[in-house]
Protein backbone atom coordinates (compact mmCIF):
# COMPACT_ATOMS: atom_id res chain seq x y z
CA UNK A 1 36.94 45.89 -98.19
CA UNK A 2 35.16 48.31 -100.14
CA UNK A 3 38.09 50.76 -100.57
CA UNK A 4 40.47 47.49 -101.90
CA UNK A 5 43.21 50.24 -102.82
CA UNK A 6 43.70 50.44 -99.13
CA UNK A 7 44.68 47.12 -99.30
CA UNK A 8 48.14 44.62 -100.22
CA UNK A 9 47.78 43.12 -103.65
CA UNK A 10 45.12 40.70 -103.97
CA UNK A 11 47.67 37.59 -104.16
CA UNK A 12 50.17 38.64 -101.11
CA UNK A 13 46.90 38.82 -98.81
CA UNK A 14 45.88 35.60 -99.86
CA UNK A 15 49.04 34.02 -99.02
CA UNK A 16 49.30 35.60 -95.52
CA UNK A 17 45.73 34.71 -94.70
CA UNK A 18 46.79 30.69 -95.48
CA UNK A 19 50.29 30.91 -94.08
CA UNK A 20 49.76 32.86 -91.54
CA UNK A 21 46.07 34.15 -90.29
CA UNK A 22 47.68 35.60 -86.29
CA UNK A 23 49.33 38.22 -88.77
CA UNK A 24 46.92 39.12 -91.40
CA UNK A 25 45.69 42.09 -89.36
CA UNK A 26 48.72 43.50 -88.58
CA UNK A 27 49.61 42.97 -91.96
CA UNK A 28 46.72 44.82 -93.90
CA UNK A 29 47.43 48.00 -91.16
CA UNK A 30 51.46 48.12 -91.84
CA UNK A 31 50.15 48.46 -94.97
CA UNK A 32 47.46 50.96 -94.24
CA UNK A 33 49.83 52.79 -92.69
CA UNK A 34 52.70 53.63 -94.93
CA UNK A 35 53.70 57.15 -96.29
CA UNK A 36 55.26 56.26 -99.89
CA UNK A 37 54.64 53.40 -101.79
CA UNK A 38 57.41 50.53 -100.57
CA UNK A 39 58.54 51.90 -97.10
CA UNK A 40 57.18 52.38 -93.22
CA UNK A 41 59.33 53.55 -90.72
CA UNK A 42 57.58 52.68 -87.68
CA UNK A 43 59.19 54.18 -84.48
CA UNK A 44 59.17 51.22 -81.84
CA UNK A 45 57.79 54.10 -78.97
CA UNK A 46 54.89 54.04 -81.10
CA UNK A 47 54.16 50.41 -82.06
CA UNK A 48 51.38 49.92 -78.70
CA UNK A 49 49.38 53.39 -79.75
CA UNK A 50 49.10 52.52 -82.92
CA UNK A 51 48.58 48.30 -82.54
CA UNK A 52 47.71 48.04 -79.53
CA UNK A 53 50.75 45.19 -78.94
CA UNK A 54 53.67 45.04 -77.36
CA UNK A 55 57.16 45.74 -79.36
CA UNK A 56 57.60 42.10 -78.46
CA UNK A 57 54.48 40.84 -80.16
CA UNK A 58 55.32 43.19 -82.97
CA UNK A 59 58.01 41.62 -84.27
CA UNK A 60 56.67 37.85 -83.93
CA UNK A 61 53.93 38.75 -85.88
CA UNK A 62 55.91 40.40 -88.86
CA UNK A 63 58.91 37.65 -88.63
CA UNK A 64 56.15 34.98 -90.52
CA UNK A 65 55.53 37.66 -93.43
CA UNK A 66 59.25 38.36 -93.60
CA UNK A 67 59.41 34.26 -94.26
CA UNK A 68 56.56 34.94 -96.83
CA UNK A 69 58.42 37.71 -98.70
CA UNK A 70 55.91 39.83 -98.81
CA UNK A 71 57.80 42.00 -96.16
CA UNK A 72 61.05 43.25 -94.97
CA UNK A 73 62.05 44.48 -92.02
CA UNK A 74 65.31 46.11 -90.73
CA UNK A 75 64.98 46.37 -87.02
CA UNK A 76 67.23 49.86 -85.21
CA UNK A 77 67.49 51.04 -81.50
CA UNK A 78 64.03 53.46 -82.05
CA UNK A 79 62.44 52.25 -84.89
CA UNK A 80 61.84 49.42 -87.53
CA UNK A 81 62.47 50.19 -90.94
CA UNK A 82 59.82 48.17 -92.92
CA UNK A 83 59.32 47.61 -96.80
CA UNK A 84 56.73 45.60 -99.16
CA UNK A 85 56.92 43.74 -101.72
CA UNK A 86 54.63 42.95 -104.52
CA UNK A 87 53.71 44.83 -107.76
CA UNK A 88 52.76 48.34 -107.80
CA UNK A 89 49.89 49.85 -105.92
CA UNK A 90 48.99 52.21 -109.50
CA UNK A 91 47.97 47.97 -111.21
């Protein structure tokens, strides 16, 4: 955790590692992984290379951080369309 700018806000993580510790990882990479600040479009063809889990597994992991709020998600044919929540990454 040296590079902590790679990582969600400081409060979010916390709550996801107590809620929720089976989706902390995939957490911290969805967020690893983003291109702008607040959105990921992550093509479902895509979602083993770049977890290494199953489109299935996927989304049961990021349905308990959509109950958190500290994610949403907006699930299409090819690809989910995922955005974050919490204050800026600039704080």
């Amino acid at each position: 955790m040296k590079d902590y700018k790679d990582f969600p806000p400081i409060r979010y993580f916390e709550r996801v590692l107590k809620a929720c510790p089976k989706s902390t990882w995939l957490y911290t990479q969805l967020w690893k992984n983003k291109t702008s600040k607040t959105i990921l479009k992550q093509p479902r063809k895509s979602i083993y290379k770049d977890y290494l889990i199953s489109p299935t597994l996927f989304r049961n992991l990021i349905i308990p951080l959509i109950y958190l709020h500290v994610i949403t998600c907006d699930e299409y044919d090819h690809e989910f369309h995922i955005g974050f929540s919490g204050p800026d990454i600039d704080e």
